[in-house]
C-alpha atoms as a PDB file:
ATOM      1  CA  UNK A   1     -16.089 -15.895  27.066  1.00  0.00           C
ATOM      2  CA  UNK A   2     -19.528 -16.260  25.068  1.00  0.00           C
ATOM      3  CA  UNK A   3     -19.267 -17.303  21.802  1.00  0.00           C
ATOM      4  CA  UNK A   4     -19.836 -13.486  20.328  1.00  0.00           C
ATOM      5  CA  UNK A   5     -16.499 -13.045  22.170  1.00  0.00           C
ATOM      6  CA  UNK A   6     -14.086 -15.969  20.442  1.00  0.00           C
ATOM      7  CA  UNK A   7     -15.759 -15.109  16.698  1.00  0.00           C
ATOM      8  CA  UNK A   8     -12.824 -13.897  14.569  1.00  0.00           C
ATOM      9  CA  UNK A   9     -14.943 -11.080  14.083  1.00  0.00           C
ATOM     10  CA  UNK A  10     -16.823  -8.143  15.885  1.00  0.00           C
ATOM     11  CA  UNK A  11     -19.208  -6.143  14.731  1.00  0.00           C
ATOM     12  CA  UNK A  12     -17.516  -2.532  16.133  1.00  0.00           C
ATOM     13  CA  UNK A  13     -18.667  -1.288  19.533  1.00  0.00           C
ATOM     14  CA  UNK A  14     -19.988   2.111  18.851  1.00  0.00           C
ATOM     15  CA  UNK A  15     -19.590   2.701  22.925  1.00  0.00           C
ATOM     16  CA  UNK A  16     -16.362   2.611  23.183  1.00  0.00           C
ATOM     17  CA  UNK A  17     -15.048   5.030  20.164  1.00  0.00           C
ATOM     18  CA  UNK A  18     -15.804   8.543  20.885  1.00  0.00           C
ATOM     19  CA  UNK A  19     -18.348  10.066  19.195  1.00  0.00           C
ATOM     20  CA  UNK A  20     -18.045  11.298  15.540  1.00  0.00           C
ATOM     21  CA  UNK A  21     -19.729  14.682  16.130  1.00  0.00           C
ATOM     22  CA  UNK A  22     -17.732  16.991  18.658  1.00  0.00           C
ATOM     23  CA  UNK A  23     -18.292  20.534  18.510  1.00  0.00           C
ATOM     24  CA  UNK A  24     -15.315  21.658  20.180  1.00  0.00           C
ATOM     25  CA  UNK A  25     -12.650  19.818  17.650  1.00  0.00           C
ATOM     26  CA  UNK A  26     -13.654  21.749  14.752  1.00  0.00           C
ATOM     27  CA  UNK A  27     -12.619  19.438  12.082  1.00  0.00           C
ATOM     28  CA  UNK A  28     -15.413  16.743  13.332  1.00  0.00           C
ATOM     29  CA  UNK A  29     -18.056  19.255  12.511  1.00  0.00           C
ATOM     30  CA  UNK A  30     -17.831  19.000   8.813  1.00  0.00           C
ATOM     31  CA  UNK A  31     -16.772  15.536   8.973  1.00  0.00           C
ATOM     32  CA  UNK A  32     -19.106  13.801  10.794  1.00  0.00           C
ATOM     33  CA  UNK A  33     -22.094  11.915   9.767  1.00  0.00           C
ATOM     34  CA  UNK A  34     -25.178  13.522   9.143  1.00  0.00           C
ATOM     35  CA  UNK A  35     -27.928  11.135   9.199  1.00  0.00           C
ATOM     36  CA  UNK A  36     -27.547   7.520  11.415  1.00  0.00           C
ATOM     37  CA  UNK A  37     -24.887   4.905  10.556  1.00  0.00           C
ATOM     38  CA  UNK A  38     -26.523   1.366   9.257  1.00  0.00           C
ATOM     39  CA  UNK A  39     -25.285  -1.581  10.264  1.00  0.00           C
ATOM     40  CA  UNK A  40     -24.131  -4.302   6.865  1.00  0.00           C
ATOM     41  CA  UNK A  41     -23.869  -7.885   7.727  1.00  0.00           C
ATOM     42  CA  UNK A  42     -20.535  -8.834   7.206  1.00  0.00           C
ATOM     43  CA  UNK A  43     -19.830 -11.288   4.482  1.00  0.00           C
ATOM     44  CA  UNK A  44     -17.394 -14.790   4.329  1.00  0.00           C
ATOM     45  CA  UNK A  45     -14.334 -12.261   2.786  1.00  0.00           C
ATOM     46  CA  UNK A  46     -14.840  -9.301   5.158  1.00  0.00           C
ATOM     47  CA  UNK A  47     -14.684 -12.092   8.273  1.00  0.00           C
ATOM     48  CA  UNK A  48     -12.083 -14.392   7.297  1.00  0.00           C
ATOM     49  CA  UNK A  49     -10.028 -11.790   5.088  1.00  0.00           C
ATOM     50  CA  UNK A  50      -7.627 -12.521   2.331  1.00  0.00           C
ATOM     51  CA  UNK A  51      -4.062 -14.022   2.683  1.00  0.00           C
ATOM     52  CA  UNK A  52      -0.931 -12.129   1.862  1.00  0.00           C
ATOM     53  CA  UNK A  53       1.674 -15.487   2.664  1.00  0.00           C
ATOM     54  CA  UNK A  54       1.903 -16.423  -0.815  1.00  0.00           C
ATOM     55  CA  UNK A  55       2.917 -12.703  -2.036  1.00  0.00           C
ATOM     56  CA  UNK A  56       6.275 -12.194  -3.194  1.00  0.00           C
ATOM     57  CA  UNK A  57       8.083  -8.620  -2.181  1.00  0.00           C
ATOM     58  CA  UNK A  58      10.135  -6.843  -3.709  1.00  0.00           C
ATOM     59  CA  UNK A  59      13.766  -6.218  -1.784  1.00  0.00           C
ATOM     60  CA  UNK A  60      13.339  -2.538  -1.223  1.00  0.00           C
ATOM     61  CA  UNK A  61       9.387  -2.838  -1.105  1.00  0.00           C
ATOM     62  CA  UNK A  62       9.556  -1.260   2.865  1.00  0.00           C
ATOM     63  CA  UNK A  63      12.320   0.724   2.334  1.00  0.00           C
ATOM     64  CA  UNK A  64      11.203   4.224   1.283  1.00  0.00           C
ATOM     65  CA  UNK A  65      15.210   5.168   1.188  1.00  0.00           C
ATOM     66  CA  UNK A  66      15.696   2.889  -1.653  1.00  0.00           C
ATOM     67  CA  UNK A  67      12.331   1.743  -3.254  1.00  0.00           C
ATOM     68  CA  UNK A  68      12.309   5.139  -5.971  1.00  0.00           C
ATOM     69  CA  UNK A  69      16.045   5.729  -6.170  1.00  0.00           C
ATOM     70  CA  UNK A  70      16.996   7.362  -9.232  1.00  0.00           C
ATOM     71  CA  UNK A  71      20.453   7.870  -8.824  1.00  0.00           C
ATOM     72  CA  UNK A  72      20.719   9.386  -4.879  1.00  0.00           C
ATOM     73  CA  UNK A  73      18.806   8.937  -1.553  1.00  0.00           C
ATOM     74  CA  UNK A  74      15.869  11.125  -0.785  1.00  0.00           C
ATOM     75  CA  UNK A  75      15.906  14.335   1.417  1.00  0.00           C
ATOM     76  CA  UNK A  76      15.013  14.253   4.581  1.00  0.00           C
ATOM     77  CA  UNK A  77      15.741  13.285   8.328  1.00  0.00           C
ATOM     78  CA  UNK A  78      15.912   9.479   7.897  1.00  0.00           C
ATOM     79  CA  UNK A  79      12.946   7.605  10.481  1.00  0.00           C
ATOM     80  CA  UNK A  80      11.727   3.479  11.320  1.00  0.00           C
ATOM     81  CA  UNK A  81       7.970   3.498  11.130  1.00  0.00           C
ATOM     82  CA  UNK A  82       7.334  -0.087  13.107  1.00  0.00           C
ATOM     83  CA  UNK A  83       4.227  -1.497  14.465  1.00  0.00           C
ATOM     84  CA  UNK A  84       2.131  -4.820  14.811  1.00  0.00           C
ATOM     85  CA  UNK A  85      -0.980  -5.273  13.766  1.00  0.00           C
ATOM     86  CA  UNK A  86      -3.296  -7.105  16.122  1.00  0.00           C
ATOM     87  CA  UNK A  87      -6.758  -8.978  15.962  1.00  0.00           C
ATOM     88  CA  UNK A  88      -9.830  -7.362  18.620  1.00  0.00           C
ATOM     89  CA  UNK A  89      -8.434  -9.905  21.283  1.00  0.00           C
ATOM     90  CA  UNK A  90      -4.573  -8.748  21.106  1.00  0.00           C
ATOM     91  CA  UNK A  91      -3.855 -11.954  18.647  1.00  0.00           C
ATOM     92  CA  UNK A  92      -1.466 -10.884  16.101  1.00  0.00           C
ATOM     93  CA  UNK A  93      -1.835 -11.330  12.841  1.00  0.00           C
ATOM     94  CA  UNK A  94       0.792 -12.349  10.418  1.00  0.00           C
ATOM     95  CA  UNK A  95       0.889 -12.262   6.891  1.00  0.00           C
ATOM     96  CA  UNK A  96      -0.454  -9.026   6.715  1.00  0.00           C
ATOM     97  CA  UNK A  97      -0.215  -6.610   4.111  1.00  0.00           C
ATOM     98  CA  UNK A  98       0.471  -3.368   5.136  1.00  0.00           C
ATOM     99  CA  UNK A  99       1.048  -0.425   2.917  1.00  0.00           C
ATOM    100  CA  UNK A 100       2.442   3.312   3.491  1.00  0.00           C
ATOM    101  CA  UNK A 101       1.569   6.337   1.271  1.00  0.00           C
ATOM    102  CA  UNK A 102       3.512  10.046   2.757  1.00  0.00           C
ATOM    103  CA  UNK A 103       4.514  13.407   1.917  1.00  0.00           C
ATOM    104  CA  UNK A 104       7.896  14.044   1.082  1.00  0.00           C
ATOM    105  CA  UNK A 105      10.264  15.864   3.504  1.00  0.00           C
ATOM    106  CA  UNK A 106       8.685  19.386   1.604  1.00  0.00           C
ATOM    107  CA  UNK A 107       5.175  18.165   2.672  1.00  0.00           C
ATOM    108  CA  UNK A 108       4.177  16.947  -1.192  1.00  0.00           C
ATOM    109  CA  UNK A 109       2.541  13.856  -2.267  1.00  0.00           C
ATOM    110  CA  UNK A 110       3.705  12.144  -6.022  1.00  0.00           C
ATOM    111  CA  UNK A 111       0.335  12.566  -6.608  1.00  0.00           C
ATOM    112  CA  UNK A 112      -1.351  14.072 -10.269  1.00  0.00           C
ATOM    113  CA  UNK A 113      -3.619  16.244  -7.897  1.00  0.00           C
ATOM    114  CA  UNK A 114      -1.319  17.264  -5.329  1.00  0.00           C
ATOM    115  CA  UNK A 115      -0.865  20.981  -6.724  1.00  0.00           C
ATOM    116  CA  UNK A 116       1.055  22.205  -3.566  1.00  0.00           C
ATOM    117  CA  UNK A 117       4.330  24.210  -4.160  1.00  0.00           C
ATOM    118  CA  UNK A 118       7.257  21.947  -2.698  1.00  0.00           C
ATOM    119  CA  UNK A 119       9.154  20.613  -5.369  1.00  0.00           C
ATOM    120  CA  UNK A 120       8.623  16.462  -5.698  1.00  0.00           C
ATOM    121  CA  UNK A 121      11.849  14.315  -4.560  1.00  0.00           C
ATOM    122  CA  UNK A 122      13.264  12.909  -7.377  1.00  0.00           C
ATOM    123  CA  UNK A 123      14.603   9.737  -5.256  1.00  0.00           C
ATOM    124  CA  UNK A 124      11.258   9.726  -3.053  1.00  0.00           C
ATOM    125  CA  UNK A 125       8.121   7.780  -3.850  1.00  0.00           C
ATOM    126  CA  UNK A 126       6.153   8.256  -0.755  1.00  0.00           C
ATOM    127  CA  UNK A 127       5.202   4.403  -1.130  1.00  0.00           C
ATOM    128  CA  UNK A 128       5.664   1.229   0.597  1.00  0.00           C
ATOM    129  CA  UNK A 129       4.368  -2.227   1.952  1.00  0.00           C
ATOM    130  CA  UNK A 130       5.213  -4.419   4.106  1.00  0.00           C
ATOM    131  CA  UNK A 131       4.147  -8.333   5.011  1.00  0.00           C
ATOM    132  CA  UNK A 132       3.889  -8.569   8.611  1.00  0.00           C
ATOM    133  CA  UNK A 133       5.821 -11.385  10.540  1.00  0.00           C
ATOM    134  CA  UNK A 134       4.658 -14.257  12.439  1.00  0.00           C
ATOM    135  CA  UNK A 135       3.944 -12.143  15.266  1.00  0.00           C
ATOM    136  CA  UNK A 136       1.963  -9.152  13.547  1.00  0.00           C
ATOM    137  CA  UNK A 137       5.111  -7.146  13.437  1.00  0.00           C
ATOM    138  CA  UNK A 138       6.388  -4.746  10.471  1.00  0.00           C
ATOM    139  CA  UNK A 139       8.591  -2.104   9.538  1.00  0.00           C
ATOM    140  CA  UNK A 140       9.590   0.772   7.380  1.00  0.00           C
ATOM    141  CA  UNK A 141      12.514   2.994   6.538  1.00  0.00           C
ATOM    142  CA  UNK A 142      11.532   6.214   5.720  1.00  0.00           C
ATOM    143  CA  UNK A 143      12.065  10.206   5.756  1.00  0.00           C
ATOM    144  CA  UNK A 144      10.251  12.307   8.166  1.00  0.00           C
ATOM    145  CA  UNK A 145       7.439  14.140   6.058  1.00  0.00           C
ATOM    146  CA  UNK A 146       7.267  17.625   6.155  1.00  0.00           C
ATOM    147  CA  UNK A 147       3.958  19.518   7.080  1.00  0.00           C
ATOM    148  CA  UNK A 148       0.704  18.930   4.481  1.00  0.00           C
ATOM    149  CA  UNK A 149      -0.289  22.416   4.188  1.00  0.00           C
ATOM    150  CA  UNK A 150      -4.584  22.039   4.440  1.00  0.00           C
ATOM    151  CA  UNK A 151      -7.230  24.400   5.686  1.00  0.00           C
ATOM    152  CA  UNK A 152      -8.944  24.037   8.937  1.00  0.00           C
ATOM    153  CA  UNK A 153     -12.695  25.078   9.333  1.00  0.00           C
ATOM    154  CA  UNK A 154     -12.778  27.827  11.750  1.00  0.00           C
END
């Protein structure tokens, strides 16, 4: 490997994502970029990235049964969202702060702006965060959301 290729570090290979713009999935159309992406030199933070080790969590903090109760559990079909987070060269990453945000099991957010019509969970917070082990690994306990009613563009 080159030296490029053991950095902590790589600038993103635009090859290899597809491309933002694509016609025939109709949401990229008004959400792609209009004008060309510029490239920003990456600073010391954004390469080396800040440590989570010292943080302390809270018992419930990744269970999203537990973490809002106000008296009962939330509704909703009960779920593990799991996963490991990983450097550009499959490295894992520990000590890494992950965090969750989700609809309730009526598809609403606890969220000022969130004006849609399912009533809010009164033992459901929709938030979470988890510090990932020494192999890049986390976890949640959760609900299954329900559907977040939004427009498409047709």
């Amino acid at each position: 490997m080159s030296d490029a290729d053991n950095s902590r570090f790589v600038i993103r290979d635009r090859n290899w994502h597809p491309k933002a713009l694509t016609p025939d999935y109709k949401t990229s159309v008004a959400r792609s970029p209009r004008q060309a992406l510029v490239s920003i030199p990456q600073s010391a933070s954004e390469t080396s990235g800040p440590d989570f080790s010292h943080l302390k969590m809270g018992r419930f903090d990744n269970d999203l049964l537990l973490n809002f109760n106000n008296g009962g559990l939330p509704v909703g079909e009960r779920i593990i969202v799991s996963g490991r987070v990983c450097d550009q060269y499959g490295k894992p990453i520990p000590h890494t702060l992950v965090e969750m945000w989700q609809a309730n099991a009526g598809g609403r957010y606890r969220h000022k702006n969130d004006r849609y019509l399912a009533p809010l969970d009164p033992n459901f917070g929709g938030v979470g965060r988890a510090l990932t082990d020494r192999d890049g690994y986390y976890s949640f306990r959760t609900i299954k959301p329900g559907p977040y009613p939004w427009r498409r563009p047709e």
